[in-house]
Protein backbone atom coordinates (compact mmCIF):
# COMPACT_ATOMS: atom_id res chain seq x y z
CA UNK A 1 91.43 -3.15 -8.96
CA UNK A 2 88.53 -3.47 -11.27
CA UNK A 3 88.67 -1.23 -14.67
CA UNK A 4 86.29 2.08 -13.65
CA UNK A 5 86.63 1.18 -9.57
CA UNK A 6 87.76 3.73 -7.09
CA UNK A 7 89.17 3.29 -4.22
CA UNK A 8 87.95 5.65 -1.16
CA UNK A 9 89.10 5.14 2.52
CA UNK A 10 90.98 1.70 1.55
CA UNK A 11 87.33 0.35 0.77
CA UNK A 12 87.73 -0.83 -3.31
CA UNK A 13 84.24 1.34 -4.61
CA UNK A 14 83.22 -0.99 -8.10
CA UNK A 15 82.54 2.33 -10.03
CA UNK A 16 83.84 5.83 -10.28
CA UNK A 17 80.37 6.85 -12.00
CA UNK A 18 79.53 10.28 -9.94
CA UNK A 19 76.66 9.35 -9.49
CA UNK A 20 77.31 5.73 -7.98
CA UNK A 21 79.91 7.66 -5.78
CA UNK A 22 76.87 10.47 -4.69
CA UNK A 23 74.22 7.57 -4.30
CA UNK A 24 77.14 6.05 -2.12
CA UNK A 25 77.49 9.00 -0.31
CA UNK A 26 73.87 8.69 1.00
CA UNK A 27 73.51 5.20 1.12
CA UNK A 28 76.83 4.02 3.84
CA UNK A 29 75.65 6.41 6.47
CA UNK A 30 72.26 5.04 6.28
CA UNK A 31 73.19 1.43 6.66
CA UNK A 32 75.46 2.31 9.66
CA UNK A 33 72.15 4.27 11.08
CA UNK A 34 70.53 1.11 10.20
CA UNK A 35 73.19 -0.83 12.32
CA UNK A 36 73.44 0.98 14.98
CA UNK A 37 69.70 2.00 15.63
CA UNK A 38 69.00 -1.67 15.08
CA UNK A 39 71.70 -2.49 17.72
CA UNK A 40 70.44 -0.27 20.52
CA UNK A 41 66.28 -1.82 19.92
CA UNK A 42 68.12 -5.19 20.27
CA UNK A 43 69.63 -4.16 24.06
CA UNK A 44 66.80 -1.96 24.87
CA UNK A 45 64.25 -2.98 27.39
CA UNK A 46 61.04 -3.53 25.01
CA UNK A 47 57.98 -0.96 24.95
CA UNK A 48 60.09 1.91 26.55
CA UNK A 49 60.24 4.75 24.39
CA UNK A 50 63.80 3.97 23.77
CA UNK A 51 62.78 1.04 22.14
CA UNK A 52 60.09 2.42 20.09
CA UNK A 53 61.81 5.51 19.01
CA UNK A 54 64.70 3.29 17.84
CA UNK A 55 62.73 1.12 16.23
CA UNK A 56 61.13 3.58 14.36
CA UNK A 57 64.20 5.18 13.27
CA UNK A 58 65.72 1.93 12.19
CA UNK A 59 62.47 0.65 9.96
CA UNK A 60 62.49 4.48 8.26
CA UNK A 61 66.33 4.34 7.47
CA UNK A 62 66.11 0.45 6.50
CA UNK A 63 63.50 1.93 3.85
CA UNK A 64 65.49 4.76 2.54
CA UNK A 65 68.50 1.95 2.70
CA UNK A 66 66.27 0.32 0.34
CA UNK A 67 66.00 3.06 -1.95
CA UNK A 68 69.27 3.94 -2.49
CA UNK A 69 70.59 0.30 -2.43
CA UNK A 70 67.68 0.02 -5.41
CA UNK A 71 69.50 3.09 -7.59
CA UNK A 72 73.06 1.46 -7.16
CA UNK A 73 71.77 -2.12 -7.89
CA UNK A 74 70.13 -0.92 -11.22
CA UNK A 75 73.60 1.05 -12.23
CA UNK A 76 75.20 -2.82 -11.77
CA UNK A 77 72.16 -5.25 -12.33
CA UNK A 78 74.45 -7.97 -13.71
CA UNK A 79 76.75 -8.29 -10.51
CA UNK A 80 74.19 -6.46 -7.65
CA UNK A 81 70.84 -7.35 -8.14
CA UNK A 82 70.81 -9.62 -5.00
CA UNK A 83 71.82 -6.82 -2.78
CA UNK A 84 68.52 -5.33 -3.46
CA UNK A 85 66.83 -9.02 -3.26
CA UNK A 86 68.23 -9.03 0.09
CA UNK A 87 67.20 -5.45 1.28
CA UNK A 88 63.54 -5.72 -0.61
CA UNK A 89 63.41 -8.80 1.82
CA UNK A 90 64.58 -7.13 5.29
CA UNK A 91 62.26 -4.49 4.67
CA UNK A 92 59.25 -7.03 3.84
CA UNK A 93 60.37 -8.57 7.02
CA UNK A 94 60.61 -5.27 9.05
CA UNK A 95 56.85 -4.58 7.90
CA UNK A 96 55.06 -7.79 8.53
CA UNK A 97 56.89 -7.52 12.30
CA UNK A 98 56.16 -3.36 12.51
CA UNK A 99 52.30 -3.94 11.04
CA UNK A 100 51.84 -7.03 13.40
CA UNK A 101 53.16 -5.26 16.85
CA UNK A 102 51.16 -1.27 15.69
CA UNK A 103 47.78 -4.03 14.79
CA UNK A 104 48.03 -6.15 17.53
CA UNK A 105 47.96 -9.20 15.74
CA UNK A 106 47.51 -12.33 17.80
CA UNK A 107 50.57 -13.77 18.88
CA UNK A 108 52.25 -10.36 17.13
CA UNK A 109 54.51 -9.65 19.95
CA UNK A 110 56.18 -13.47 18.40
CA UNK A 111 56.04 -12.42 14.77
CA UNK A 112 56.94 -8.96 15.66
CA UNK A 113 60.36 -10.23 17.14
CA UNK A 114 60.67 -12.80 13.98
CA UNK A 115 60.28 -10.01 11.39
CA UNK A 116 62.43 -7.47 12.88
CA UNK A 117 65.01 -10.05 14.26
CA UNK A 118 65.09 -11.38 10.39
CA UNK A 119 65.15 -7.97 9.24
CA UNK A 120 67.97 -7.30 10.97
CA UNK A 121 69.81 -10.52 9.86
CA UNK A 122 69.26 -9.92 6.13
CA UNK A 123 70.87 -6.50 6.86
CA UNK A 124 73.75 -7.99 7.92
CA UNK A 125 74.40 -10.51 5.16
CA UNK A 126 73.64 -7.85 2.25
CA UNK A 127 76.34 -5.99 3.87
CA UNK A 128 78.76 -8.58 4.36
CA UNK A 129 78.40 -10.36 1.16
CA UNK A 130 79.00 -6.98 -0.68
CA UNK A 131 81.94 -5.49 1.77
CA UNK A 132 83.26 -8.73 4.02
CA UNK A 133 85.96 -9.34 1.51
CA UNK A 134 87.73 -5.72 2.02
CA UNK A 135 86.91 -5.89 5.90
CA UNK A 136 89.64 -6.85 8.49
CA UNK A 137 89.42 -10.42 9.60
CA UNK A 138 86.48 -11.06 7.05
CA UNK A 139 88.96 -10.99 4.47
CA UNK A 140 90.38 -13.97 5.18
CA UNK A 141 87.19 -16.18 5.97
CA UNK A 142 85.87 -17.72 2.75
CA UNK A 143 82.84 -15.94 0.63
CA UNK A 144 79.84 -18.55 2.27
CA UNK A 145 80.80 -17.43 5.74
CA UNK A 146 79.56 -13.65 4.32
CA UNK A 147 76.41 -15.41 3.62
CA UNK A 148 76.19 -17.36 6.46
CA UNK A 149 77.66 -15.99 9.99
CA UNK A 150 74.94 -13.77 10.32
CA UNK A 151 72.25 -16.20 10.28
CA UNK A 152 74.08 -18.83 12.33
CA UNK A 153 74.63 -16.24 14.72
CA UNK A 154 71.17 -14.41 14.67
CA UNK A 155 68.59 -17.21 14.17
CA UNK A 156 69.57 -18.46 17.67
CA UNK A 157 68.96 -15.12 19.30
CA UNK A 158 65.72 -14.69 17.36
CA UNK A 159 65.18 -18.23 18.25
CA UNK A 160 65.67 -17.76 22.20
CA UNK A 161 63.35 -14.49 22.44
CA UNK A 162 60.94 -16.44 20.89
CA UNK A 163 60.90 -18.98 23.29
CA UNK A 164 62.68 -17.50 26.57
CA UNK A 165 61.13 -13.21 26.05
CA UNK A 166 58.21 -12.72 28.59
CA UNK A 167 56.70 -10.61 25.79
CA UNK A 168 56.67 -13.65 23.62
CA UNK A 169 55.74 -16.38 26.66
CA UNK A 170 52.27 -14.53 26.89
CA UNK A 171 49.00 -15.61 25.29
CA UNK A 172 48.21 -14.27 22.09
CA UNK A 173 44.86 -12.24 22.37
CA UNK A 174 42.56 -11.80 20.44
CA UNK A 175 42.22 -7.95 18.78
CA UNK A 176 40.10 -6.02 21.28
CA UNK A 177 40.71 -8.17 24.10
CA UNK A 178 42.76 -7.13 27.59
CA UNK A 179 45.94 -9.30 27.86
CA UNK A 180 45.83 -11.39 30.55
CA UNK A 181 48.38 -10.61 33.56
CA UNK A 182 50.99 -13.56 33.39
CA UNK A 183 51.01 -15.49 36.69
């Protein structure tokens, strides 16, 4: 164990600051919200309230993931600044796909999947690159595949609802203009 770690629940924490440990304290339950609520908008049937309401919930809890993953990369700059390069960029993502869905962008029901889908991804590898190593089974994969199984698992997905969703087959319209019925 590191000099000044913790250890809490088997998981090795990298400081025993209180503070770190009360940011902490905030900031797992938020990225599990951020999993799971992300997980059910993935399986739910798209513009059903289920969807919507989920997806709302996820893109405010990615946020306030953001801002608490911003506090505990500052405390540890040197060794955790990417973790916030990585959620600054999911929640960039999760706003250019929420702003072109709520503004009807042309083509936004596309880069509304892309943004959120990516979101979602760089979720993922944030938390596996900080926590794979102390997870069972990740453990024993080397450090790239933190970086890389969830892209080479999610870019396909995000790949085939851009090309096989019936939300993404349709036209893009422009603003102000009825959607055409698909045939």
């Amino acid at each position: 164990m590191t000099p000044g770690a913790t250890t809490i629940a088997g998981f090795v924490i990298p400081s025993a600051d209180p503070l770190f440990l009360a940011i902490l304290a905030v900031h797992a339950p938020l990225g599990a919200a951020c999993v799971a609520t992300g997980a059910v908008v993935i399986v739910s049937r798209k513009g059903t309230r289920r969807h919507v309401g989920f997806g709302t919930a996820y893109f405010w809890c990615l946020l306030a993931l953001l801002v608490t993953t911003t506090a505990l990369a500052l405390m540890r700059w040197t060794v955790d600044y990417f973790l916030f390069v990585f959620g600054a960029a999911a929640v960039a993502a999760a706003l250019f796909g929420r702003t072109a869905m709520r503004r009807r962008w042309p083509g936004g029901s596309r880069l509304h999947i892309a943004g959120m889908g990516t979101s979602y991804v760089l979720l993922l590898v944030g938390f596996y690159v900080d926590n794979g190593h102390q997870l069972p089974v990740w453990e024993r994969l080397p450090h790239y595949a933190y970086w890389l199984a969830p892209v080479v698992v999610g870019a396909p997905l995000i790949g085939w609802a851009l090309i096989f969703h019936p939300l993404a087959r349709r036209r893009p319209t422009s603003p102000g203009t009825p959607a055409r019925a698909s045939p």
